[in-house]
PDB file of N, CA and C in Angstrom:
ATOM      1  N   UNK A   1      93.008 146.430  82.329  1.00  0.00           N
ATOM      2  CA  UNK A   1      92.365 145.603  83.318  1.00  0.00           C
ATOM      3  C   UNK A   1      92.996 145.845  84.672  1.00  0.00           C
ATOM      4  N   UNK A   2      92.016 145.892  85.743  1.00  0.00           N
ATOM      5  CA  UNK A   2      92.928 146.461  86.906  1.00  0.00           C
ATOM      6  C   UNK A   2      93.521 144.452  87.184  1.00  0.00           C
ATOM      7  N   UNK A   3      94.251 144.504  88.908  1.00  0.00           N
ATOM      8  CA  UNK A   3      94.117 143.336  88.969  1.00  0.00           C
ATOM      9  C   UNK A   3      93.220 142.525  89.577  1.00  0.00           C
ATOM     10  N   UNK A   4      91.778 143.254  89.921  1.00  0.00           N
ATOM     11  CA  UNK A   4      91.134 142.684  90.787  1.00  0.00           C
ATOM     12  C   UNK A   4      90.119 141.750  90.213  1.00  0.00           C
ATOM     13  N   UNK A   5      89.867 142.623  88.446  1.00  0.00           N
ATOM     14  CA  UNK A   5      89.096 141.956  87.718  1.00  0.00           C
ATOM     15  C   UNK A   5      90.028 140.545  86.227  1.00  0.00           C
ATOM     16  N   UNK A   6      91.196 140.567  86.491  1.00  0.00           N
ATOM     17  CA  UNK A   6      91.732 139.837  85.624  1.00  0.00           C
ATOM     18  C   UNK A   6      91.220 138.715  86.073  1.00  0.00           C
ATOM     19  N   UNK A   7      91.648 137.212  85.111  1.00  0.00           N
ATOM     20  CA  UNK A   7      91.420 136.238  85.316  1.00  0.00           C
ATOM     21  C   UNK A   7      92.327 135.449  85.863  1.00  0.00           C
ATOM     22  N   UNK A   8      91.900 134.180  87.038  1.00  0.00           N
ATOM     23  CA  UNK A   8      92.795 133.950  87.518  1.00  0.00           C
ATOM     24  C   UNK A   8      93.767 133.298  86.076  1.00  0.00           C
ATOM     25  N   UNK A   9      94.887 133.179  87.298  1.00  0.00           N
ATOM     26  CA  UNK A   9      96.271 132.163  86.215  1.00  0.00           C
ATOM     27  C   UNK A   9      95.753 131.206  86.090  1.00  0.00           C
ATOM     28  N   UNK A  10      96.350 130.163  84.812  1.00  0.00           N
ATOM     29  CA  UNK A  10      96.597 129.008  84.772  1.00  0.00           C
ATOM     30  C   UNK A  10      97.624 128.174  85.143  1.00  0.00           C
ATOM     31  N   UNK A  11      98.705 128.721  85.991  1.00  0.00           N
ATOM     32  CA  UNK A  11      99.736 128.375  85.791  1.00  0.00           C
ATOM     33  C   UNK A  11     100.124 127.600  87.080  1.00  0.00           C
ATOM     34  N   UNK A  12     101.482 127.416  87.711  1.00  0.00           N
ATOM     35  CA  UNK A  12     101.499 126.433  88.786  1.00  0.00           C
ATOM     36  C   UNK A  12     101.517 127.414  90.245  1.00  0.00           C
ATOM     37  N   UNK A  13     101.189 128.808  90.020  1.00  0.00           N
ATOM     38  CA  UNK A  13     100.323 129.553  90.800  1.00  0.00           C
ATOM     39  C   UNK A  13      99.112 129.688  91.150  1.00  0.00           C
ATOM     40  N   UNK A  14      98.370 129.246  90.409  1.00  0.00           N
ATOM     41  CA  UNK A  14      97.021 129.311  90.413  1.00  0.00           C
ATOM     42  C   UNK A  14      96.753 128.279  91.471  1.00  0.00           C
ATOM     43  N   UNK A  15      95.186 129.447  92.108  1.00  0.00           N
ATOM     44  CA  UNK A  15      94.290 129.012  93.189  1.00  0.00           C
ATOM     45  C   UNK A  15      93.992 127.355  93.404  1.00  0.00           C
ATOM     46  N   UNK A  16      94.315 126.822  93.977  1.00  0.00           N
ATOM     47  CA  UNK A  16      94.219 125.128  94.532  1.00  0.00           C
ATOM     48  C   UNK A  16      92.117 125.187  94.688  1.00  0.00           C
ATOM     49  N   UNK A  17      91.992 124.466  93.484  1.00  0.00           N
ATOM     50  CA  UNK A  17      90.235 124.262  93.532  1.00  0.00           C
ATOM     51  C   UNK A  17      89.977 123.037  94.433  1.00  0.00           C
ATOM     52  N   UNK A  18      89.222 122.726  95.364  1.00  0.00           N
ATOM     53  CA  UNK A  18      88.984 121.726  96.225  1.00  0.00           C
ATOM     54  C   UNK A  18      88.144 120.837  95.503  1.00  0.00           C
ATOM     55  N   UNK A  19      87.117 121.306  94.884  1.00  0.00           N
ATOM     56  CA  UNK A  19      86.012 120.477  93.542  1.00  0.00           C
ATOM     57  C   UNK A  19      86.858 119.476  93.321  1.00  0.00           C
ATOM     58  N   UNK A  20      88.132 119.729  92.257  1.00  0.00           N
ATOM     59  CA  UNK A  20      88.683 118.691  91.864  1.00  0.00           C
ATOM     60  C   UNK A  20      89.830 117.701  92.481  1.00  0.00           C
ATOM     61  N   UNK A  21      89.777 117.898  93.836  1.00  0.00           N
ATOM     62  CA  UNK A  21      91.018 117.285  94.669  1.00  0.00           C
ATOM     63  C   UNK A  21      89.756 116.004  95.372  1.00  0.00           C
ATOM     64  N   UNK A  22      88.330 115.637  95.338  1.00  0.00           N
ATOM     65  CA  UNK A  22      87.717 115.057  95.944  1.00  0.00           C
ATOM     66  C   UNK A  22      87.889 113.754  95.941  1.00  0.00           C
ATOM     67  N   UNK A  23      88.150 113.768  94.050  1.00  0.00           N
ATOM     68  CA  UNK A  23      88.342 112.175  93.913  1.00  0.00           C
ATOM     69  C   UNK A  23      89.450 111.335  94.487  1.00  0.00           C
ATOM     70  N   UNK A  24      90.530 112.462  94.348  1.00  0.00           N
ATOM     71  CA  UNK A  24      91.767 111.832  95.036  1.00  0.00           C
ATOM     72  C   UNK A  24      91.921 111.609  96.245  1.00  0.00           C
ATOM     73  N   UNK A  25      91.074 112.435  97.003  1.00  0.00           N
ATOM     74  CA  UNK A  25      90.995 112.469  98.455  1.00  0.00           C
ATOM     75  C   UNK A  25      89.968 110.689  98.412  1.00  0.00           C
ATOM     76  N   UNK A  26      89.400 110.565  97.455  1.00  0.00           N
ATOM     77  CA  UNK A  26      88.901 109.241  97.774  1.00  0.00           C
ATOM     78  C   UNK A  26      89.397 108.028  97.485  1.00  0.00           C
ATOM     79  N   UNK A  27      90.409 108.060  96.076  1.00  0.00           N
ATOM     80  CA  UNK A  27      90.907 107.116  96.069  1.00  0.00           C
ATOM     81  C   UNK A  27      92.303 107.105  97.262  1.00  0.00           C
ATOM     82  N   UNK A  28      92.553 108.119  97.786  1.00  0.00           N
ATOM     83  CA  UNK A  28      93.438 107.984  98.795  1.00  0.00           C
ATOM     84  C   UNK A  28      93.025 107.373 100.205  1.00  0.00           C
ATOM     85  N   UNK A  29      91.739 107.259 100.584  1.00  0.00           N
ATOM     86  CA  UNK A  29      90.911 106.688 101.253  1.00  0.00           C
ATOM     87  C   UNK A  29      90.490 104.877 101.083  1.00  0.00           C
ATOM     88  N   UNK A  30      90.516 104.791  99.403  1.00  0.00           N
ATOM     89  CA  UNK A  30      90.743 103.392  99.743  1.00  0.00           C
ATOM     90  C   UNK A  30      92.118 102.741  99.590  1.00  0.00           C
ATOM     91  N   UNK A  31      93.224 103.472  99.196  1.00  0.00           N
ATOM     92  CA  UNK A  31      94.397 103.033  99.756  1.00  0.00           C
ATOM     93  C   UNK A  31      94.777 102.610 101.373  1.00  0.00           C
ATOM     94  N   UNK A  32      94.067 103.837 102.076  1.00  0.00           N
ATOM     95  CA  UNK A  32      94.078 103.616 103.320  1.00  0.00           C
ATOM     96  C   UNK A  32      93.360 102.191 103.800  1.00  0.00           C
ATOM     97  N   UNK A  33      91.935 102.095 102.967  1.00  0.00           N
ATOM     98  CA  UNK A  33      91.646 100.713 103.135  1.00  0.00           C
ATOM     99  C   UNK A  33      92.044  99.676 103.225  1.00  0.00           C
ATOM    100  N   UNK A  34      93.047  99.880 101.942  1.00  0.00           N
ATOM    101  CA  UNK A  34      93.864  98.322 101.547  1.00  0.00           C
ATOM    102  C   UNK A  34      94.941  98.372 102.742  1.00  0.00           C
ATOM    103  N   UNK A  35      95.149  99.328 103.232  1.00  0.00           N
ATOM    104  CA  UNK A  35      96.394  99.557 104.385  1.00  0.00           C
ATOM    105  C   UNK A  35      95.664  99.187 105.598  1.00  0.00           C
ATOM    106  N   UNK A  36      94.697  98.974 106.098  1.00  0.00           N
ATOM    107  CA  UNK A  36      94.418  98.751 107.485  1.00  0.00           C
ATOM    108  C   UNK A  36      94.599  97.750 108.613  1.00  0.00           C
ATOM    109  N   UNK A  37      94.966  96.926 107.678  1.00  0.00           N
ATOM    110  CA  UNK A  37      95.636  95.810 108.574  1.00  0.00           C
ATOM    111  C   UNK A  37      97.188  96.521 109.092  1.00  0.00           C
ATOM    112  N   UNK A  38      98.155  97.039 108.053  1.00  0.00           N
ATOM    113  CA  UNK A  38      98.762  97.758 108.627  1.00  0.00           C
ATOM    114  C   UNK A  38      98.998  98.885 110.241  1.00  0.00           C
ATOM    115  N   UNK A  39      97.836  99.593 109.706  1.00  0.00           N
ATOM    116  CA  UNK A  39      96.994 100.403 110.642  1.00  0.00           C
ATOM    117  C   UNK A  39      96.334 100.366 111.717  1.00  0.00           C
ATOM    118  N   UNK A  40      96.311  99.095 111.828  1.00  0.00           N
ATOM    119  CA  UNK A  40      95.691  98.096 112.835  1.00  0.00           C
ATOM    120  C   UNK A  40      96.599  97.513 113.790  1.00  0.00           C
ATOM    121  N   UNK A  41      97.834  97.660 113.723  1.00  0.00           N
ATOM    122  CA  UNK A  41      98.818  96.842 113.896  1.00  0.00           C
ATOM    123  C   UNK A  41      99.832  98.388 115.057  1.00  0.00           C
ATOM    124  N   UNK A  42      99.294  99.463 114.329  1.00  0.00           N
ATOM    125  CA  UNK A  42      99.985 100.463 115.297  1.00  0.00           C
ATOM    126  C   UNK A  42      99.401 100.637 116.511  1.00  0.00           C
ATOM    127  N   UNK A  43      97.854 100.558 116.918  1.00  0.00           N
ATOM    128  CA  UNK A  43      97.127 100.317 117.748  1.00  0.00           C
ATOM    129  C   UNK A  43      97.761  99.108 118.924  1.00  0.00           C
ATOM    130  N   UNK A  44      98.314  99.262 120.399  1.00  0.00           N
ATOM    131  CA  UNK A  44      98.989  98.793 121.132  1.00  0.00           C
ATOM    132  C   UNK A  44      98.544  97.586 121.532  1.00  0.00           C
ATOM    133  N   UNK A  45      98.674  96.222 121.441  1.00  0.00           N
ATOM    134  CA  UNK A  45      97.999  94.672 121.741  1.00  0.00           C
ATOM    135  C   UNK A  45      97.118  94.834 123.090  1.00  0.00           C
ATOM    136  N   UNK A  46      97.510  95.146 123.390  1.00  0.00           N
ATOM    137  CA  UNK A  46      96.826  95.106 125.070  1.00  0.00           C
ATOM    138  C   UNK A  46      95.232  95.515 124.428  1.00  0.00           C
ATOM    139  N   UNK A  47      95.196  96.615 123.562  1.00  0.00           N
ATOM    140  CA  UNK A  47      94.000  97.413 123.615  1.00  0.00           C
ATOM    141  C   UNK A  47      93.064  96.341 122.813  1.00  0.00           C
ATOM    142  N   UNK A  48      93.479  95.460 122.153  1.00  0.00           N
ATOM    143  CA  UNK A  48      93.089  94.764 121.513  1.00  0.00           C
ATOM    144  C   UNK A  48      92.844  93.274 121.797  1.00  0.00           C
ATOM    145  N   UNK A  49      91.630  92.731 122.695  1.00  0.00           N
ATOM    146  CA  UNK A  49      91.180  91.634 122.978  1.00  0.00           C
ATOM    147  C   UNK A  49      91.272  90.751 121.543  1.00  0.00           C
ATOM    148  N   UNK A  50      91.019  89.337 122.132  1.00  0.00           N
ATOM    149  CA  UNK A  50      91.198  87.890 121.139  1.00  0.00           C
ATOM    150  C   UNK A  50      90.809  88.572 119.961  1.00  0.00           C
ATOM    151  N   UNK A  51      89.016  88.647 120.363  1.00  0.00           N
ATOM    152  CA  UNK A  51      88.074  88.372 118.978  1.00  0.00           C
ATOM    153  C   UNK A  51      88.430  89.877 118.108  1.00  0.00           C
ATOM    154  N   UNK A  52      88.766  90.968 118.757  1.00  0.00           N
ATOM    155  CA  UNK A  52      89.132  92.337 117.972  1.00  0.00           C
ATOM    156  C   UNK A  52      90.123  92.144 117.192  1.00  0.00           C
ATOM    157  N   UNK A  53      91.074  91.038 117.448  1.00  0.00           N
ATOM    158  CA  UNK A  53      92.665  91.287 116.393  1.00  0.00           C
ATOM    159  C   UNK A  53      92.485  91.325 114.958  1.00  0.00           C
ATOM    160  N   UNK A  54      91.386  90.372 115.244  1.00  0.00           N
ATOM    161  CA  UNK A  54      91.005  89.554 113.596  1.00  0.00           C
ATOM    162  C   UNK A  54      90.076  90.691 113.029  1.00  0.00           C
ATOM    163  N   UNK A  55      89.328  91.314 113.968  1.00  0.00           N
ATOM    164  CA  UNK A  55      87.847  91.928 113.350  1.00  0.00           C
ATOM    165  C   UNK A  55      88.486  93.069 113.286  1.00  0.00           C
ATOM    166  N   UNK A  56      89.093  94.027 113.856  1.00  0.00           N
ATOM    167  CA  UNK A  56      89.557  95.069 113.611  1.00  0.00           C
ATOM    168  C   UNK A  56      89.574  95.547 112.240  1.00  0.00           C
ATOM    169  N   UNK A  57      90.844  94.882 111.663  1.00  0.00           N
ATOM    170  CA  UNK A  57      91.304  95.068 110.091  1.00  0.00           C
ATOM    171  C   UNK A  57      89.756  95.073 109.144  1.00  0.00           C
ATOM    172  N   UNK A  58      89.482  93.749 109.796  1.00  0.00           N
ATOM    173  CA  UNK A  58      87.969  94.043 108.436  1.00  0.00           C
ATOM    174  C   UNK A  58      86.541  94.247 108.688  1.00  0.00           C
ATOM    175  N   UNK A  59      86.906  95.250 109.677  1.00  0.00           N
ATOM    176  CA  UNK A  59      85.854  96.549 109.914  1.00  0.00           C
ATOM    177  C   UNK A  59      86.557  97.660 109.886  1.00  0.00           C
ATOM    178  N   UNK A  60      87.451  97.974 109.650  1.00  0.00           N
ATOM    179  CA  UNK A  60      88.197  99.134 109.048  1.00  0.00           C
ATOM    180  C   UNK A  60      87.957  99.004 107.613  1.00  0.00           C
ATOM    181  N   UNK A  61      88.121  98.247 106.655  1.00  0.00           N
ATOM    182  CA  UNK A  61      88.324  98.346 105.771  1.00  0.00           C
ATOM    183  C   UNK A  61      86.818  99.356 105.183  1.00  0.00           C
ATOM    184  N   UNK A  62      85.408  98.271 105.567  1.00  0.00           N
ATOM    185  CA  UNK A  62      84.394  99.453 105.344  1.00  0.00           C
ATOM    186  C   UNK A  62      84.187 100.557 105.459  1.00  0.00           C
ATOM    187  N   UNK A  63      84.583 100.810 106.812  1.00  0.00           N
ATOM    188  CA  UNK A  63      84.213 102.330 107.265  1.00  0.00           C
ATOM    189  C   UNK A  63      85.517 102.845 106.569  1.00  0.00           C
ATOM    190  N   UNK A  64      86.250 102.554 106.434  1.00  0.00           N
ATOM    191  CA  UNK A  64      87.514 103.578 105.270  1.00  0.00           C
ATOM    192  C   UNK A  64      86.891 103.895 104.320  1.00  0.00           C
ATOM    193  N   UNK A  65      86.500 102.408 103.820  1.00  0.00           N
ATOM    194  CA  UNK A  65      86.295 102.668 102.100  1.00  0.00           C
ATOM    195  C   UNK A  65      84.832 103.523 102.059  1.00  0.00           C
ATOM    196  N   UNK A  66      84.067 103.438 103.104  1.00  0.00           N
ATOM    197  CA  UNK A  66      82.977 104.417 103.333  1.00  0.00           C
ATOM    198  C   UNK A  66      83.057 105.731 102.941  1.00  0.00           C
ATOM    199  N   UNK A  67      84.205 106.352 103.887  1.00  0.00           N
ATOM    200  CA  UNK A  67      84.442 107.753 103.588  1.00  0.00           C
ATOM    201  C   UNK A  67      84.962 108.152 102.546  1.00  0.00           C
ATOM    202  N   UNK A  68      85.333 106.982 101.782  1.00  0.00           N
ATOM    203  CA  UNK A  68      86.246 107.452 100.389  1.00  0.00           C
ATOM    204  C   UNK A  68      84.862 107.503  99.284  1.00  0.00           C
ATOM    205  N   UNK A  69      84.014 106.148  99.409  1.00  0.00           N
ATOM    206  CA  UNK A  69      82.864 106.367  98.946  1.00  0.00           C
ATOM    207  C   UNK A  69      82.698 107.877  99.258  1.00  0.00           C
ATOM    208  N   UNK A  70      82.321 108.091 100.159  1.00  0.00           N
ATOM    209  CA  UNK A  70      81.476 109.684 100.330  1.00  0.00           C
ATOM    210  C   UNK A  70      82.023 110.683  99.604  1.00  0.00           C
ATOM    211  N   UNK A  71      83.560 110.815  99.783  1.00  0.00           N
ATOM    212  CA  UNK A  71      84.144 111.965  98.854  1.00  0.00           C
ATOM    213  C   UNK A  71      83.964 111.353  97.575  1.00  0.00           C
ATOM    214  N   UNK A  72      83.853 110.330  97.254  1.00  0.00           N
ATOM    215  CA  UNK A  72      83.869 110.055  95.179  1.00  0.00           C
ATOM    216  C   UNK A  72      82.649 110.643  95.119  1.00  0.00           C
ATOM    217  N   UNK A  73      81.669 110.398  95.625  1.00  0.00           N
ATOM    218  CA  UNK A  73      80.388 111.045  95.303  1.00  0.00           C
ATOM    219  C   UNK A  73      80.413 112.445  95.507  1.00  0.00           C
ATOM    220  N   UNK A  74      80.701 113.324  96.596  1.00  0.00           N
ATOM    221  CA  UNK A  74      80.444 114.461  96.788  1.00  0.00           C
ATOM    222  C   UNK A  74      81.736 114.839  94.987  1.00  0.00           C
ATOM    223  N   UNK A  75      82.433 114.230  94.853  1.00  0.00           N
ATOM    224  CA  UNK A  75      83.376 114.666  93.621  1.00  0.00           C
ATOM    225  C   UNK A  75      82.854 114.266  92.302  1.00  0.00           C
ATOM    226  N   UNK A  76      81.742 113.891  92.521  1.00  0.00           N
ATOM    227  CA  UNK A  76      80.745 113.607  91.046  1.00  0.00           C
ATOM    228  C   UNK A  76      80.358 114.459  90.537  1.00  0.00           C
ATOM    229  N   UNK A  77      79.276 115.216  91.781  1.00  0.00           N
ATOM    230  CA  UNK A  77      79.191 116.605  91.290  1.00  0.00           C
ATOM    231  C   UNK A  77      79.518 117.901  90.776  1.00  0.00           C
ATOM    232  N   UNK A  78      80.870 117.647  91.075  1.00  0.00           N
ATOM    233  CA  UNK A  78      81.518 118.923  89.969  1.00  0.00           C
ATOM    234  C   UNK A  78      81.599 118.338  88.659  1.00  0.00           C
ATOM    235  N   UNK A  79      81.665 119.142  87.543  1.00  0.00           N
ATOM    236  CA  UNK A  79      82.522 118.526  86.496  1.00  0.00           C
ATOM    237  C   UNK A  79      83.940 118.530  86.585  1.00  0.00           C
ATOM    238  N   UNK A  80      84.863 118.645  87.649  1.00  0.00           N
ATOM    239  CA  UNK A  80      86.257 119.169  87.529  1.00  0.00           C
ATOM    240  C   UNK A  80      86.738 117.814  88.188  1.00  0.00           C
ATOM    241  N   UNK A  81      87.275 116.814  87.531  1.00  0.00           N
ATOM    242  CA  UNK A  81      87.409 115.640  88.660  1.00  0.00           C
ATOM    243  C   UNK A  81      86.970 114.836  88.577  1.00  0.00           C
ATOM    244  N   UNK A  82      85.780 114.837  87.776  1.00  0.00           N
ATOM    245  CA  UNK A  82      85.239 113.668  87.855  1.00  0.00           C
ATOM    246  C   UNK A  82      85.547 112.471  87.315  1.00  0.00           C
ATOM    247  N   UNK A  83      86.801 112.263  86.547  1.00  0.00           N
ATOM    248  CA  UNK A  83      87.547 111.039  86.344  1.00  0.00           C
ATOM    249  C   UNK A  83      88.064 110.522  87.424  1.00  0.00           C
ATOM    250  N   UNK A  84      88.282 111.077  88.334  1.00  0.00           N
ATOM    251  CA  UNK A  84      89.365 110.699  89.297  1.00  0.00           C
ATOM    252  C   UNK A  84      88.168 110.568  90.565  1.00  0.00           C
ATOM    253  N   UNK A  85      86.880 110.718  90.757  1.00  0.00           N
ATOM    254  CA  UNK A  85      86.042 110.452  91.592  1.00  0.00           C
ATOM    255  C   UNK A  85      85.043 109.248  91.015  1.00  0.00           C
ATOM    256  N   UNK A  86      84.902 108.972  89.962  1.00  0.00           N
ATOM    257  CA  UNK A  86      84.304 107.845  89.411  1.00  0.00           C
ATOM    258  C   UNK A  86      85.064 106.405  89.242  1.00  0.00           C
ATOM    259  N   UNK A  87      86.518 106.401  89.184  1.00  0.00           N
ATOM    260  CA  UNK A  87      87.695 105.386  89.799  1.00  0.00           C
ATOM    261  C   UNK A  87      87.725 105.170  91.357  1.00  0.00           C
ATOM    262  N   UNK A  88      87.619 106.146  91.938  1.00  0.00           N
ATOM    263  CA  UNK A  88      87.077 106.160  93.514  1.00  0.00           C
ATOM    264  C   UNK A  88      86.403 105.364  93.917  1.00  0.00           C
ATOM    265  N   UNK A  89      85.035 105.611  93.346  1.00  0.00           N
ATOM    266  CA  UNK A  89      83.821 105.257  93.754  1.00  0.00           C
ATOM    267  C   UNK A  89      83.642 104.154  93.408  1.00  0.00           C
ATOM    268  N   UNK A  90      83.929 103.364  92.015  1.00  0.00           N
ATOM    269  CA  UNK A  90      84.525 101.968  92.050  1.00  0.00           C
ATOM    270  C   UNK A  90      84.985 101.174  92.674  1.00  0.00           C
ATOM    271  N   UNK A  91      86.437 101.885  92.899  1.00  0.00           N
ATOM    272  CA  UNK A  91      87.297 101.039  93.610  1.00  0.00           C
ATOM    273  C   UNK A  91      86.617 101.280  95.296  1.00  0.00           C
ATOM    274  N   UNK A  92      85.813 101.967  96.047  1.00  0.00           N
ATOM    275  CA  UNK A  92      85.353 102.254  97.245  1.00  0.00           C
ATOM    276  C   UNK A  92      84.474 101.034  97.568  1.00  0.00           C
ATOM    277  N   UNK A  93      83.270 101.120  96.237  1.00  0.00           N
ATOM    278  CA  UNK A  93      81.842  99.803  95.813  1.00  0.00           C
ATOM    279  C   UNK A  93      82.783  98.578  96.645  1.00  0.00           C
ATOM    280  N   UNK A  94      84.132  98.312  95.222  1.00  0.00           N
ATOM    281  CA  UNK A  94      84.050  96.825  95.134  1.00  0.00           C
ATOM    282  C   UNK A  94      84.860  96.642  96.922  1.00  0.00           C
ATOM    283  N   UNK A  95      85.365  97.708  97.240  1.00  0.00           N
ATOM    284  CA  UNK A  95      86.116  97.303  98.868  1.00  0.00           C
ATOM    285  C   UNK A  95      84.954  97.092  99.778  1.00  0.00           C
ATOM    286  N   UNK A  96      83.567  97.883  99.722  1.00  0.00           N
ATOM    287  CA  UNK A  96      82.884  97.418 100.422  1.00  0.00           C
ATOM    288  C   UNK A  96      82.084  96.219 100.465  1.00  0.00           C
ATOM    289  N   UNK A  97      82.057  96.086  99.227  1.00  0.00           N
ATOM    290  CA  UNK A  97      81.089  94.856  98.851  1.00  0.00           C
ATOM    291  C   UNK A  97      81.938  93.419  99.463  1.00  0.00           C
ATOM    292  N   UNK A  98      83.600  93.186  99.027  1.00  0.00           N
ATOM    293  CA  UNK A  98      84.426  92.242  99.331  1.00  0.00           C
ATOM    294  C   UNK A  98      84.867  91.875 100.882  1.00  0.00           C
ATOM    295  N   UNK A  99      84.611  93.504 101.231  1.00  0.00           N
ATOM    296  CA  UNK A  99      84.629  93.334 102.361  1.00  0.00           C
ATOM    297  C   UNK A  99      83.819  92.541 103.581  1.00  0.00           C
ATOM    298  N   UNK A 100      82.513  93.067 103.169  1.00  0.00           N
ATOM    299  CA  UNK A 100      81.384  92.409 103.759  1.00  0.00           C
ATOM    300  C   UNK A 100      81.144  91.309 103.398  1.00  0.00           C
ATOM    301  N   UNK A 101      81.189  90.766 102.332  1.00  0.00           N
ATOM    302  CA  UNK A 101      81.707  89.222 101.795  1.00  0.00           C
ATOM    303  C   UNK A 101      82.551  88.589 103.013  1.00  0.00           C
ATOM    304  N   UNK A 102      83.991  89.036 103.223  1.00  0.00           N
ATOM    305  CA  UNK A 102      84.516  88.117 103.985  1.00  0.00           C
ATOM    306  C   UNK A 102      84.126  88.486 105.724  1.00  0.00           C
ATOM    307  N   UNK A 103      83.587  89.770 106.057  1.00  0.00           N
ATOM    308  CA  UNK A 103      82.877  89.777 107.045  1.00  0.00           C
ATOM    309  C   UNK A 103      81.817  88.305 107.450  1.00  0.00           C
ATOM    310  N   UNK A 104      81.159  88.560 106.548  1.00  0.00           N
ATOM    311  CA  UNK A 104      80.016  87.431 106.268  1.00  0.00           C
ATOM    312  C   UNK A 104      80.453  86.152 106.366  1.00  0.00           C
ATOM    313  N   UNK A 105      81.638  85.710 105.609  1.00  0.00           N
ATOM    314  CA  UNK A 105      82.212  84.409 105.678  1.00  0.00           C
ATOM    315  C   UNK A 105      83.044  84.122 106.912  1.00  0.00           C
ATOM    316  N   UNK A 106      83.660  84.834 107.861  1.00  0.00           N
ATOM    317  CA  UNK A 106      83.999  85.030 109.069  1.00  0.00           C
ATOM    318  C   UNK A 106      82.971  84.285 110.054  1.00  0.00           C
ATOM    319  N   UNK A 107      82.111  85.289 109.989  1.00  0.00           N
ATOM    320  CA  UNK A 107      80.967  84.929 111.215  1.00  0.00           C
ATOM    321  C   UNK A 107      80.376  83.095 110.455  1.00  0.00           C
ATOM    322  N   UNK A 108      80.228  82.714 109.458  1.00  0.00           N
ATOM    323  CA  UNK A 108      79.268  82.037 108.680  1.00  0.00           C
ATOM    324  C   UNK A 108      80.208  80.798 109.515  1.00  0.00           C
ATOM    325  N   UNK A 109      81.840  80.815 109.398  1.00  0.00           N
ATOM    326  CA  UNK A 109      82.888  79.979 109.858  1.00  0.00           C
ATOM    327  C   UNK A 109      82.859  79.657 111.466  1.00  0.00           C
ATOM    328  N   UNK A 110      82.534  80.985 111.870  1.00  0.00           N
ATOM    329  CA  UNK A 110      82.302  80.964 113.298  1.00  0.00           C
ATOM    330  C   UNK A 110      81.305  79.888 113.795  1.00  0.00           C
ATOM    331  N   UNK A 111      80.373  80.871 113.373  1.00  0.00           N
ATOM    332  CA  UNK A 111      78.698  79.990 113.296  1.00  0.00           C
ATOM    333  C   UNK A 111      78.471  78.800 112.733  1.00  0.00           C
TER     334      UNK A 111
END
């Protein structure tokens, strides 16, 4: 076999497949979620009027858990991963759904 036609390795050389890094890239996305109040907090006060302090954090949390949504799904489609993109996409659902829940109960308090 020359080496152009062998198969790749299996080993801890072998080619880094992106297919199966999606899910993680998503559940790492809603970690970032659960972190945004954190994240929110590096952002300098000044830049951040009254009503933004509060809203910031939980409008981050969607649009995080958004993009993590997006990679669990785009990581459905492979078969390589897809355990680890279907925990994603779960855990992405229930951040958005809870989220907008207390979005909702925010304004409802306001109002």
């Amino acid at each position: 076999m020359s080496p152009s036609t062998a198969p790749p390795p299996e080993d801890e050389y072998a080619v880094v497949q992106v297919g199966g890094s999606l899910g993680v890239v998503s559940i790492a996305f809603f970690i970032l979620a659960l972190g945004s109040r954190f994240l929110v907090e590096l952002i300098p006060r000044e830049w951040r009027p009254f009503p933004w302090r509060v809203l910031l954090p939980a409008l981050g949390v969607p649009v995080l858990a958004g993009i993590g949504l997006l990679f669990g799904l785009l990581g459905l489609r492979r078969e390589r991963g897809r355990g680890f993109a279907r925990v994603g996409v779960f855990l992405n659902t229930v951040a958005i759904a809870l989220s907008a829940l207390a979005i909702l109960a925010f304004f409802w308090i306001l109002g």
